[in-house]
Protein backbone atom coordinates (compact mmCIF):
# COMPACT_ATOMS: atom_id res chain seq x y z
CA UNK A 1 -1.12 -10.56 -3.65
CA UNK A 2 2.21 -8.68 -3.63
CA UNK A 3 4.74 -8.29 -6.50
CA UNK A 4 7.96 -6.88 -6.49
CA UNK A 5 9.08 -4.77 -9.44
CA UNK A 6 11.81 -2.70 -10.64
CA UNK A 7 11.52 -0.51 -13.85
CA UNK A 8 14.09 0.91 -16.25
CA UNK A 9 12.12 4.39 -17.73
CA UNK A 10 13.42 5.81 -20.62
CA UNK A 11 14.16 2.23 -22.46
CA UNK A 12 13.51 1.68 -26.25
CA UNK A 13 10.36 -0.50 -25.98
CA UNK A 14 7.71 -2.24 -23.30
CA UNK A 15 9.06 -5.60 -21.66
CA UNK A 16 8.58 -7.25 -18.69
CA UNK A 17 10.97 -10.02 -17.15
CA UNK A 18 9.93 -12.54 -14.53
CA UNK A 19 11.80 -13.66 -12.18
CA UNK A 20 9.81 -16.19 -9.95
CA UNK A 21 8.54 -15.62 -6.88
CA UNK A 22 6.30 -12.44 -8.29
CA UNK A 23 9.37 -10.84 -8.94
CA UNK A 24 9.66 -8.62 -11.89
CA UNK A 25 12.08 -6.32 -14.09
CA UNK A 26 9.65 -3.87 -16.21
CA UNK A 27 11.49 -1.49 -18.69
CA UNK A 28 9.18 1.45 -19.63
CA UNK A 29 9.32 3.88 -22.82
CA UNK A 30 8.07 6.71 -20.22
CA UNK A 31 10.47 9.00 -18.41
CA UNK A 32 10.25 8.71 -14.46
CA UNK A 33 8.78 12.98 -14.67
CA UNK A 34 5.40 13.51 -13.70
CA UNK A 35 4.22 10.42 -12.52
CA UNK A 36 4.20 9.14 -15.96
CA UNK A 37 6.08 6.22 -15.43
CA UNK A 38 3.76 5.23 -12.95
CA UNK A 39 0.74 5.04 -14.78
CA UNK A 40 2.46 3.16 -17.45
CA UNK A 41 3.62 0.67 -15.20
CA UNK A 42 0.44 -0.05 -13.69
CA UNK A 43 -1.46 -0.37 -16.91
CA UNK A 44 1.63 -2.74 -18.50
CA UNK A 45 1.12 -4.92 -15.44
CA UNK A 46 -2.27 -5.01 -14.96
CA UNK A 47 -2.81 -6.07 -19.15
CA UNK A 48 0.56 -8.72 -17.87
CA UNK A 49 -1.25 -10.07 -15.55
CA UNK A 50 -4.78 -9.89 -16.81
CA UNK A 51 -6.75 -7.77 -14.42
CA UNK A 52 -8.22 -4.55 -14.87
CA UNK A 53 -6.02 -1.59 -14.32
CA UNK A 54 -8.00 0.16 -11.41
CA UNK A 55 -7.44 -3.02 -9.32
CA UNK A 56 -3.33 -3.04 -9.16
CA UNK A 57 -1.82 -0.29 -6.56
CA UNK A 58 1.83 0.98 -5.77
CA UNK A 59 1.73 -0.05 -1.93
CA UNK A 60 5.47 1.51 -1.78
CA UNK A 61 8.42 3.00 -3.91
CA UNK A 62 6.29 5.77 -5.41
CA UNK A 63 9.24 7.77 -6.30
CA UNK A 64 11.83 4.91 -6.61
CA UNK A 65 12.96 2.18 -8.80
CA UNK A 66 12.39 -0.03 -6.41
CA UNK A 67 8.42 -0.70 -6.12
CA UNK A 68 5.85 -3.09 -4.65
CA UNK A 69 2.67 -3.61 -6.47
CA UNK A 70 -0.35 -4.64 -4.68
CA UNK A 71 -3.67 -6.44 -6.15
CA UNK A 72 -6.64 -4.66 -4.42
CA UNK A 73 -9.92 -6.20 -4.53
């Protein structure tokens, strides 16, 4: 399963807005440096959607806003 997600780094707290259609607008206290927005996206997400971190994966938009998350099995 596939979601689509854009984040907002830097942002005041942790929220996540759905949009339908796995479609998702994550805002993230971490700045985009260092991969550390990353890793804070994926472990929001993964507690969001009730599966354990290791198994969610950035399939594409590493370095963008703009990213698709993957559930691996």
């Amino acid at each position: 399963m596939k979601f689509q997600v854009r984040v907002k780094p830097n942002s005041s707290e942790q929220k996540i807005e759905e949009f339908g259609d796995h479609r998702y607008l994550v805002y993230l206290e971490s700045p985009a440096e260092e991969n550390e927005a990353n890793i804070e996206l994926i472990n929001l997400m993964a507690k969001h959607l009730g599966i354990p971190a290791v198994k969610l994966k950035i399939v594409s938009g590493l370095t963008n806003k703009d990213k698709t998350l993957e559930i691996v099995y």
